[in-house]
Protein backbone atom coordinates (compact mmCIF):
# COMPACT_ATOMS: atom_id res chain seq x y z
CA UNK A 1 53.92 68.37 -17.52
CA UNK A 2 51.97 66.69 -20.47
CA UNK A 3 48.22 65.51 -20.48
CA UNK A 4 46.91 63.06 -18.82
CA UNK A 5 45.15 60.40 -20.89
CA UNK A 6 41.57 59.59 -20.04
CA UNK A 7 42.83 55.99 -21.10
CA UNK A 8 42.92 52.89 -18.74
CA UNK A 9 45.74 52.71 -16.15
CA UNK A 10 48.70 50.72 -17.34
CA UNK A 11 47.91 47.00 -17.05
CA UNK A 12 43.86 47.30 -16.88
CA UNK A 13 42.03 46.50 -20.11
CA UNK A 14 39.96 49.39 -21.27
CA UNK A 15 35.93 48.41 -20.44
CA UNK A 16 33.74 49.68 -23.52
CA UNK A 17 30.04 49.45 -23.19
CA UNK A 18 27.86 48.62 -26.25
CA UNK A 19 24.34 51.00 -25.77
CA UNK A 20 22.84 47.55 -27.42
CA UNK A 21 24.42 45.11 -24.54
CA UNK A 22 23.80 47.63 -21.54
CA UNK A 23 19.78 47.93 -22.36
CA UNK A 24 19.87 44.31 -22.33
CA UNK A 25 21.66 43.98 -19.13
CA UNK A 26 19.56 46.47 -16.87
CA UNK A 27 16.36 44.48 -18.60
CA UNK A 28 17.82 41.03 -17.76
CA UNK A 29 15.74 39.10 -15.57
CA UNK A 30 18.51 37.33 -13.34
CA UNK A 31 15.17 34.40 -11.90
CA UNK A 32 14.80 33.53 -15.86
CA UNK A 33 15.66 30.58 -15.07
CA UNK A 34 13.65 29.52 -12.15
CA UNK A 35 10.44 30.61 -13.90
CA UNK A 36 10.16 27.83 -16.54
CA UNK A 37 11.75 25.27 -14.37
CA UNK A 38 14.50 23.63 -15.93
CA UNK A 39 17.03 25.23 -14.33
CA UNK A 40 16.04 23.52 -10.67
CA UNK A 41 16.02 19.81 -9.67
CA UNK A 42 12.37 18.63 -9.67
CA UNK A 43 11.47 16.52 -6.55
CA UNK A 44 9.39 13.13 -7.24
CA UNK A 45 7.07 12.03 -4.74
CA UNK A 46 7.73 9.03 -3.66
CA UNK A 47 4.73 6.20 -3.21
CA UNK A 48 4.77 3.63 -0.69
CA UNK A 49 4.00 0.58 -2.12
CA UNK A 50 2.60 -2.61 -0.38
CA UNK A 51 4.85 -5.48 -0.76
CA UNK A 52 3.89 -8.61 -2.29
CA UNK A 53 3.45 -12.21 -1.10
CA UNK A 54 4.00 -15.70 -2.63
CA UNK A 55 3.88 -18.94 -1.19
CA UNK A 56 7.26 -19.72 -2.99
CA UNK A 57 9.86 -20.81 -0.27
CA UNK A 58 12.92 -21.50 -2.90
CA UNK A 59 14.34 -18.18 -3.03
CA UNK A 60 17.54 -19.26 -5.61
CA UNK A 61 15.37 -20.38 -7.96
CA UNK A 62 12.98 -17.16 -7.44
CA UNK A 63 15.27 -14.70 -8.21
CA UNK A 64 16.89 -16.75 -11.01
CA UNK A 65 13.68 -16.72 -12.57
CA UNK A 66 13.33 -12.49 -11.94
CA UNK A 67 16.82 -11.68 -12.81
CA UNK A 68 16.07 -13.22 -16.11
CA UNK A 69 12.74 -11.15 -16.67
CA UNK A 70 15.05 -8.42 -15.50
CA UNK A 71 13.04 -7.50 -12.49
CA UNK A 72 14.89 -6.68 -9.71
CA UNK A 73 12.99 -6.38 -6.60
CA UNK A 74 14.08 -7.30 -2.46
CA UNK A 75 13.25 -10.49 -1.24
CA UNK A 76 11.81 -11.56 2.52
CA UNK A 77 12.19 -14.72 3.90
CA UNK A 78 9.01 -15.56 5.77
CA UNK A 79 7.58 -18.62 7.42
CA UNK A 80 5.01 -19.06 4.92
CA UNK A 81 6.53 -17.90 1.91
CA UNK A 82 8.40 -15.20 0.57
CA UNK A 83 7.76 -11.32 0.48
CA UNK A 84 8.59 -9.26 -2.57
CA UNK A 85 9.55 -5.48 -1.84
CA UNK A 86 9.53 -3.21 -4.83
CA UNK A 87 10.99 0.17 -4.82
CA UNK A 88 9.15 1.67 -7.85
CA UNK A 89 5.30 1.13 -9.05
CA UNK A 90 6.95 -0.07 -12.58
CA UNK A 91 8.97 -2.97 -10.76
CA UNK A 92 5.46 -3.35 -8.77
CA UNK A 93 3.28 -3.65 -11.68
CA UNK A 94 6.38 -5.71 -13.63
CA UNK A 95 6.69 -8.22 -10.79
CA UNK A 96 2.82 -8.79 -10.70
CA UNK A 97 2.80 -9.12 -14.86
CA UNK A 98 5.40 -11.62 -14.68
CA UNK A 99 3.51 -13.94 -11.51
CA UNK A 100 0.56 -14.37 -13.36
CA UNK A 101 2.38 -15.10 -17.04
CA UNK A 102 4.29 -17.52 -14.79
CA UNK A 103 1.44 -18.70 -12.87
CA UNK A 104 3.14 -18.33 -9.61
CA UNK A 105 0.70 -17.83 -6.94
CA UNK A 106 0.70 -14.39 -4.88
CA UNK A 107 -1.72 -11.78 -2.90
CA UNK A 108 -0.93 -8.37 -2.42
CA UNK A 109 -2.58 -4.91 -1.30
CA UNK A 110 -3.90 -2.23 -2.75
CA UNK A 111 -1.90 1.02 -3.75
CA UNK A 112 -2.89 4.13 -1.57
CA UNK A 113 -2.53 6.47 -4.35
CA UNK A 114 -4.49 3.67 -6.62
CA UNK A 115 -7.08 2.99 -4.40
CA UNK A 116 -10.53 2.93 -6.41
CA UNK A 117 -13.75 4.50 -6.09
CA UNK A 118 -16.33 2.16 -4.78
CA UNK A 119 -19.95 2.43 -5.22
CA UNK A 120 -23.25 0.26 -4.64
CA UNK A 121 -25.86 -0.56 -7.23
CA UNK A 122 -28.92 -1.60 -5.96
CA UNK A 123 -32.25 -2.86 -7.77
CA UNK A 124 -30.68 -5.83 -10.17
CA UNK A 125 -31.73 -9.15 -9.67
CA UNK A 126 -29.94 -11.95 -7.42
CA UNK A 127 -27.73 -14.43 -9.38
CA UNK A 128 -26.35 -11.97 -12.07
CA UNK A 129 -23.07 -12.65 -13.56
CA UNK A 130 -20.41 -9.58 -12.36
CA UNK A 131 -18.81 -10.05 -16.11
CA UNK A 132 -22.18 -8.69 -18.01
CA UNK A 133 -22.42 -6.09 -15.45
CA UNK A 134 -19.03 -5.04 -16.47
CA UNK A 135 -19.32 -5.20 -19.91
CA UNK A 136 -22.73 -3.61 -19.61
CA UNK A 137 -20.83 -0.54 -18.14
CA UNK A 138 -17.84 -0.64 -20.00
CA UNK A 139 -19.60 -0.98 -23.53
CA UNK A 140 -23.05 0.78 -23.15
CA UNK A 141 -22.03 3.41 -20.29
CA UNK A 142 -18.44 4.24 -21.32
CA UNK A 143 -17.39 3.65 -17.64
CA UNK A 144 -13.98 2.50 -16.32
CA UNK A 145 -14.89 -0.54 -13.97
CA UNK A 146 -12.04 -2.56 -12.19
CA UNK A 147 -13.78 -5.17 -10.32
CA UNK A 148 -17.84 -6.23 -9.87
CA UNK A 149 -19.32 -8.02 -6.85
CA UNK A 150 -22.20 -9.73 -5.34
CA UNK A 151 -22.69 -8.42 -1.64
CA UNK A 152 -23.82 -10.57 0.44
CA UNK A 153 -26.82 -9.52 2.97
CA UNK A 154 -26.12 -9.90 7.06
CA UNK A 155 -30.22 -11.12 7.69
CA UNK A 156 -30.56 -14.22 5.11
CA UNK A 157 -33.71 -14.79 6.69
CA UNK A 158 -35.11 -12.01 4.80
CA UNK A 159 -36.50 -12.86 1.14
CA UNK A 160 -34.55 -9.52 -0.70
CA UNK A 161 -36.60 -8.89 -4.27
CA UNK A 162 -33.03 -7.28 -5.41
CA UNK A 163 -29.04 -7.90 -4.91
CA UNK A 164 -26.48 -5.22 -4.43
CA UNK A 165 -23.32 -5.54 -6.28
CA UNK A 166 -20.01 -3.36 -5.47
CA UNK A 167 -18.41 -1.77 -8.15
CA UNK A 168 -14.58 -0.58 -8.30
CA UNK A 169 -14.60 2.37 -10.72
CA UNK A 170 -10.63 4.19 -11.67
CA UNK A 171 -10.44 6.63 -8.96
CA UNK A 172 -11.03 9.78 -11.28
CA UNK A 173 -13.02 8.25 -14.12
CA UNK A 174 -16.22 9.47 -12.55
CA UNK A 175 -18.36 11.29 -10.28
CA UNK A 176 -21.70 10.13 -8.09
CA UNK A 177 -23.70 12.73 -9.64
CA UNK A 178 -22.44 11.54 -13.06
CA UNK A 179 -23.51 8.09 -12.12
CA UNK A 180 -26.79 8.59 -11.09
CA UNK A 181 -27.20 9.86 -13.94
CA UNK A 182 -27.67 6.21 -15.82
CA UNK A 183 -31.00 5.21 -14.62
CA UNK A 184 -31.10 1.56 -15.75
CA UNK A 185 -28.72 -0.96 -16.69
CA UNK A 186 -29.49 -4.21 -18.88
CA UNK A 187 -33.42 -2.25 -18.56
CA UNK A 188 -33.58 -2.73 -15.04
CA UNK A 189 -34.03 0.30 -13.17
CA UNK A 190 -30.90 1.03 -10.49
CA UNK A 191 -30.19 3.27 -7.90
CA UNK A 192 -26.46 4.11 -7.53
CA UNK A 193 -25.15 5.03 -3.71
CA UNK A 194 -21.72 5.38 -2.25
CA UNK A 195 -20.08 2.06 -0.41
CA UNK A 196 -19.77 2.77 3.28
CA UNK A 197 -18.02 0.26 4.35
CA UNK A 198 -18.67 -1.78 7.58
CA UNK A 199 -15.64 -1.75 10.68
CA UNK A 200 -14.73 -5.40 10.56
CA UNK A 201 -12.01 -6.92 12.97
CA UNK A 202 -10.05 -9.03 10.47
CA UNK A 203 -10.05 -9.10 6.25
CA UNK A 204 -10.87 -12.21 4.95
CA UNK A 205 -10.49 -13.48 1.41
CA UNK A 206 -13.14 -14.91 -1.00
CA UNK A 207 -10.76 -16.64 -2.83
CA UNK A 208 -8.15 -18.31 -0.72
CA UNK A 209 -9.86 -18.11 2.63
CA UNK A 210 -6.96 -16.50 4.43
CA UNK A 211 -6.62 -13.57 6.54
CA UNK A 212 -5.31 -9.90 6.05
CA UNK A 213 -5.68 -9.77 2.07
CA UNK A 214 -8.65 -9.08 0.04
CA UNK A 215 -10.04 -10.90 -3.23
CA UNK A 216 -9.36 -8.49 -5.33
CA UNK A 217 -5.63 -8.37 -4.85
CA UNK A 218 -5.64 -12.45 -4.55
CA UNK A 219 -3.92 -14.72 -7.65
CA UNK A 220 -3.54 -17.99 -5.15
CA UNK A 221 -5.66 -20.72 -5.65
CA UNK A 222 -9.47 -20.62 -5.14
CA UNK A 223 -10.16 -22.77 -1.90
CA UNK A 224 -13.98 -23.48 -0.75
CA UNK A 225 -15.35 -21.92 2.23
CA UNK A 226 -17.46 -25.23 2.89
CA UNK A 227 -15.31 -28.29 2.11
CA UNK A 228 -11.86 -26.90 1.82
CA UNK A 229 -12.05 -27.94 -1.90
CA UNK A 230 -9.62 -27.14 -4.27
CA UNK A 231 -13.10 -24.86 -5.62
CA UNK A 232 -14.97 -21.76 -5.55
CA UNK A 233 -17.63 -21.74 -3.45
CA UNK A 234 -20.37 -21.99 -6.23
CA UNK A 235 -18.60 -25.00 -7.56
CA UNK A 236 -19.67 -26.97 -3.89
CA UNK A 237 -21.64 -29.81 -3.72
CA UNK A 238 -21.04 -30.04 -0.41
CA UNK A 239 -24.10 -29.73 2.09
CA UNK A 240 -24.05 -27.32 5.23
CA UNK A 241 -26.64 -29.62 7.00
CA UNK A 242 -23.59 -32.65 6.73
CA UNK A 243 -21.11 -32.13 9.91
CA UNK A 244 -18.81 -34.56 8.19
CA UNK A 245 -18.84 -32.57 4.56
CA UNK A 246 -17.72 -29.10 6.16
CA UNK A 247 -14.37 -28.73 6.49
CA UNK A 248 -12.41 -25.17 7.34
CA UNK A 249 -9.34 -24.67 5.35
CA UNK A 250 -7.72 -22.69 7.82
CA UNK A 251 -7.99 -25.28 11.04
CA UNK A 252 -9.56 -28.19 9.68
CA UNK A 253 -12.05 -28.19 12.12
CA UNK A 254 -15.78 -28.83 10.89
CA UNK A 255 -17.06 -25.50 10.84
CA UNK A 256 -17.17 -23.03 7.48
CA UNK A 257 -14.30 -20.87 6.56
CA UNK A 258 -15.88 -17.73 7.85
CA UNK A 259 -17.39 -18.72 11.38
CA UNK A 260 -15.99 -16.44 14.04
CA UNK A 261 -15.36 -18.78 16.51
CA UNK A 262 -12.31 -20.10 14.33
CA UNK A 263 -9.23 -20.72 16.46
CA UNK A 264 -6.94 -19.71 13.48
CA UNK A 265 -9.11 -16.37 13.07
CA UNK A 266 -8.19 -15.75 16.74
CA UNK A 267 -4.55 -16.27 16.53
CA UNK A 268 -4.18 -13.91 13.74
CA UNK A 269 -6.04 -10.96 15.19
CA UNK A 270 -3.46 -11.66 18.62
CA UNK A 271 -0.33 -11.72 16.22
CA UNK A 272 -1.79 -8.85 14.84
CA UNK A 273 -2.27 -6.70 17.83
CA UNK A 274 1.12 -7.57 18.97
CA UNK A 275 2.63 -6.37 15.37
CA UNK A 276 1.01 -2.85 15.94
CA UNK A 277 1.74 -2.43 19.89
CA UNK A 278 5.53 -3.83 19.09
CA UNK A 279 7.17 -0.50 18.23
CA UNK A 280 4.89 1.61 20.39
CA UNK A 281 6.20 2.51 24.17
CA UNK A 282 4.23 0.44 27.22
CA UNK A 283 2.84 3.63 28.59
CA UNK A 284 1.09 1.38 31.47
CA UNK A 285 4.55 0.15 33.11
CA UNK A 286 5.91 3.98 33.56
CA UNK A 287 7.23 4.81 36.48
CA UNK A 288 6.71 1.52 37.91
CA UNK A 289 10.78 0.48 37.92
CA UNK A 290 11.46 3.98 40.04
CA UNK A 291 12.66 3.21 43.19
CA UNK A 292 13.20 5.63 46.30
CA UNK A 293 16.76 5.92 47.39
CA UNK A 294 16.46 6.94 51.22
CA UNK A 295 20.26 6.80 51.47
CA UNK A 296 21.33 9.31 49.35
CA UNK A 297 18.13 11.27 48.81
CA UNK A 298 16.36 11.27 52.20
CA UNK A 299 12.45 12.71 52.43
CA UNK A 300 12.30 16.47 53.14
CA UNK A 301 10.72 16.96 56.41
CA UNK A 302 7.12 18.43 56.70
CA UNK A 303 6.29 21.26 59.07
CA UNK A 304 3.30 19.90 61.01
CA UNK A 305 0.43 21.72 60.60
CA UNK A 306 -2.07 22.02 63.85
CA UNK A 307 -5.02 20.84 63.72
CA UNK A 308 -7.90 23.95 64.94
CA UNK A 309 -11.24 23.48 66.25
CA UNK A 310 -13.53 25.26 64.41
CA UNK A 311 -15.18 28.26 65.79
CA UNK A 312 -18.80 28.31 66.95
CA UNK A 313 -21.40 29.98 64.88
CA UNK A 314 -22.41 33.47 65.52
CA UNK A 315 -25.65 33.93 67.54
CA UNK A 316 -27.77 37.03 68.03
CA UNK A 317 -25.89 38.28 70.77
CA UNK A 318 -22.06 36.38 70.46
CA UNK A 319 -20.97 38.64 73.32
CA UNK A 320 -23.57 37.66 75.93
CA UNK A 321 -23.99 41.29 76.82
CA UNK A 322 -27.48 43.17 77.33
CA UNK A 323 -28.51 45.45 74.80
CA UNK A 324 -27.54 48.94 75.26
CA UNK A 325 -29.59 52.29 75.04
CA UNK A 326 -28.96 53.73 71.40
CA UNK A 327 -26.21 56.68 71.65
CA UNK A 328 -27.89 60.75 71.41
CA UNK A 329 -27.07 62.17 67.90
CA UNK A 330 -24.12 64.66 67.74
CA UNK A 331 -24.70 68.41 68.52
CA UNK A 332 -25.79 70.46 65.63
CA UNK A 333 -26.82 67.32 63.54
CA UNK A 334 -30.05 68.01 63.41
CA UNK A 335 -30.12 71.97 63.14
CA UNK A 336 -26.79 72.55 61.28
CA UNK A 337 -25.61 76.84 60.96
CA UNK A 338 -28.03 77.46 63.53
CA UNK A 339 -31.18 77.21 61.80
CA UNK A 340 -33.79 78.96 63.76
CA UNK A 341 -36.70 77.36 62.16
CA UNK A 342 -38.20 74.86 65.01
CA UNK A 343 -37.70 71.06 64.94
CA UNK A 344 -40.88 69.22 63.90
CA UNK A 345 -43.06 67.57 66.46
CA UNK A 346 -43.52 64.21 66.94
CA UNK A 347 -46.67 62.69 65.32
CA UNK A 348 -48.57 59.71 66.28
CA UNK A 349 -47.36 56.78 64.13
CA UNK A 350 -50.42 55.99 62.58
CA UNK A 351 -50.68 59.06 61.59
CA UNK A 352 -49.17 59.98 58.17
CA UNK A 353 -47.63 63.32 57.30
CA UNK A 354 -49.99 66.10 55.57
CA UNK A 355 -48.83 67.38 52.50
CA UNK A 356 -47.41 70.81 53.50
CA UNK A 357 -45.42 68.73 56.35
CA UNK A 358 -43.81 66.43 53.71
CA UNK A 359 -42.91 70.18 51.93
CA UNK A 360 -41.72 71.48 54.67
CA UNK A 361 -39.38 68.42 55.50
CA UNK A 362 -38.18 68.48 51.29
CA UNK A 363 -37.24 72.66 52.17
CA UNK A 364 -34.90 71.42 55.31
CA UNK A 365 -33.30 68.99 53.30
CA UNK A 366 -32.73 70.85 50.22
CA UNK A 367 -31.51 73.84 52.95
CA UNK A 368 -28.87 71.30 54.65
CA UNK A 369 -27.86 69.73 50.93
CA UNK A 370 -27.08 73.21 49.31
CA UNK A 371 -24.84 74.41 52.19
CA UNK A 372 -22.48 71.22 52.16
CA UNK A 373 -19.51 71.45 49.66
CA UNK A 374 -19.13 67.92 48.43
CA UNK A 375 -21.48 65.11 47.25
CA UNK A 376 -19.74 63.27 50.19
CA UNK A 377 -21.19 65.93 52.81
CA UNK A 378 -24.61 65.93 50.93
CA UNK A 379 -24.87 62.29 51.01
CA UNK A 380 -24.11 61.82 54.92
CA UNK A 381 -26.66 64.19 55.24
């Protein structure tokens, strides 16, 4: 017989190992990839957006009009108008570029991951233009404002020495403590607090007058709370005291935009609540359509229980019998093992025991205790 070969078996290649490739292999790292990142599929969070609203009611000519901007949104059809639904915040912040280069009327809502930080100044005086106080903080304070206005106090009655005016900062661009930090604006001492807003039962616009949109969010076309004026209210020359003058743009009854008692402020809040309680189950009517089906599923019968009269209260004697002599003590209880020592005599009972008598009784007792084998025995005696 020849040698065997320490060569491959016929039709296996042979597998040589390079010393170079095999340290390289053991100190491979086989997650590489996963560490940096670019190897997985990267998850974007997805933003809901609000949609936006415009009074436009011809659709065709709508989306002829976006198609050639080369916005793409979903359209609506309301009863009022026409609701734009955007998918991305680009298309959201496209669509709203394009409406006011077109001058196309709209309202919309703000972003939840957009929403701004809202503070209060107090101290400046009443009357002051919200465009110097922004330019005063944008120019002089380095600040990021969105929006500045004039609150409006609930007791009028009161003569206020100051205004407060909200301010819409970049959520982000700054901090409380970093605000009140800037003592004075325009030289007028300020104090800077944090807007706490106040629960109110329906949102009504400055602007337009209409309900469930703010002014900030609001390109339609300014209406006057007094008149119904095709004005802002500073712009009125109407007077409150004329019944005839005040008009409300929502009803056209003659009352101001904002009075509570508005018919059209009523009906929304009602549509409203129905919107919200529409997808949500009537808890109330459960159980109600159950009926009892005798037929088929008669009533188990009940065992009756009897009814007892209750037993009369224990009295001194519940037996009625007379009281019986008490029974003579066992024999040898009081002079267990035969004990010769005598029994003690009877005393009077206002007379105490002496000393040596007490001593005497303690030796008995001790006697007794010591010649019983458990605690039991020494405690019964």
């Amino acid at each position: 017989m020849g040698k065997r070969g320490g060569g491959a078996a016929p039709g296996q290649g042979s597998a040589k190992v390079i010393k170079g490739d095999q340290n390289s292999l053991l100190n491979a790292n086989p997650y590489a990839p996963l560490a940096g990142g670019s190897g997985g599929t990267t998850v974007e969070k997805r933003i809901k957006l609000p949609p936006i609203f415009t009074p436009v009611k011809e659709i065709a000519k709508l989306m002829e009009a976006m198609n050639k901007a080369k916005l793409h949104p979903n359209y609506k059809l309301c009863s009022t108008g026409t609701k734009i639904l955007c998918c991305t915040e680009e298309l959201f912040n496209g669509v709203k570029s394009f409406f006011k280069q077109a001058k196309i009327e709209f309202y919309t809502h703000d972003v939840a991951a957009a929403k701004p930080m809202k503070v209060v100044i107090r101290g400046l005086p009443a009357r002051e233009k919200p465009e110097n106080i922004m330019d005063e903080l944008v120019k002089v304070h380095k600040l990021k404002p969105v929006a500045v206005f004039e609150m409006t106090r609930q007791n009028k009655e009161i003569n206020y020495r100051d205004s407060l005016y909200l301010i819409h900062l970049e959520r982000g661009s700054a901090t409380l403590a970093e605000l009140k930090k800037i003592k004075a604006i325009a030289h007028i001492v300020v104090e800077w607090e944090m807007y706490r807003p106040q629960h109110r039962e329906v949102t009504q616009c400055k602007n337009c007058q209409a309900f469930g949109h703010g002014t900030k969010n609001c390109a339609m076309a300014p209406k006057c709370p007094k008149c119904a004026g095709p004005h802002c209210e500073v712009d009125c020359e109407a007077e409150m005291d004329d019944e005839t003058a005040v008009k409300c743009v929502n009803c056209g009854n003659n009352h101001p935009a904002s009075d509570k008692a508005c018919p059209k402020r009523a009906e929304f809040m009602l549509i409203r609540k129905k919107a919200s309680t529409r997808n949500q189950p009537n808890r109330s009517n459960r159980g109600k359509s159950l009926t009892n089906d005798d037929e088929n599923f008669p009533e188990i019968p009940r065992r009756p229980i009897p009814v007892l009269e209750p037993l009369p209260l224990p009295g001194k004697n519940p037996a009625g019998k007379p009281p019986g002599t008490p029974k003579p003590p066992p024999p040898g209880w009081g002079n267990p093992g035969g004990s010769k020592q005598q029994p003690l005599q009877q005393q009077p009972e206002e007379k105490l025991f002496s000393k040596d008598e007490l001593l005497d009784i303690f030796d008995v007792m001790i006697e007794k205790m010591c010649r019983c084998r458990t605690r039991v025995e020494q405690l019964r005696t």
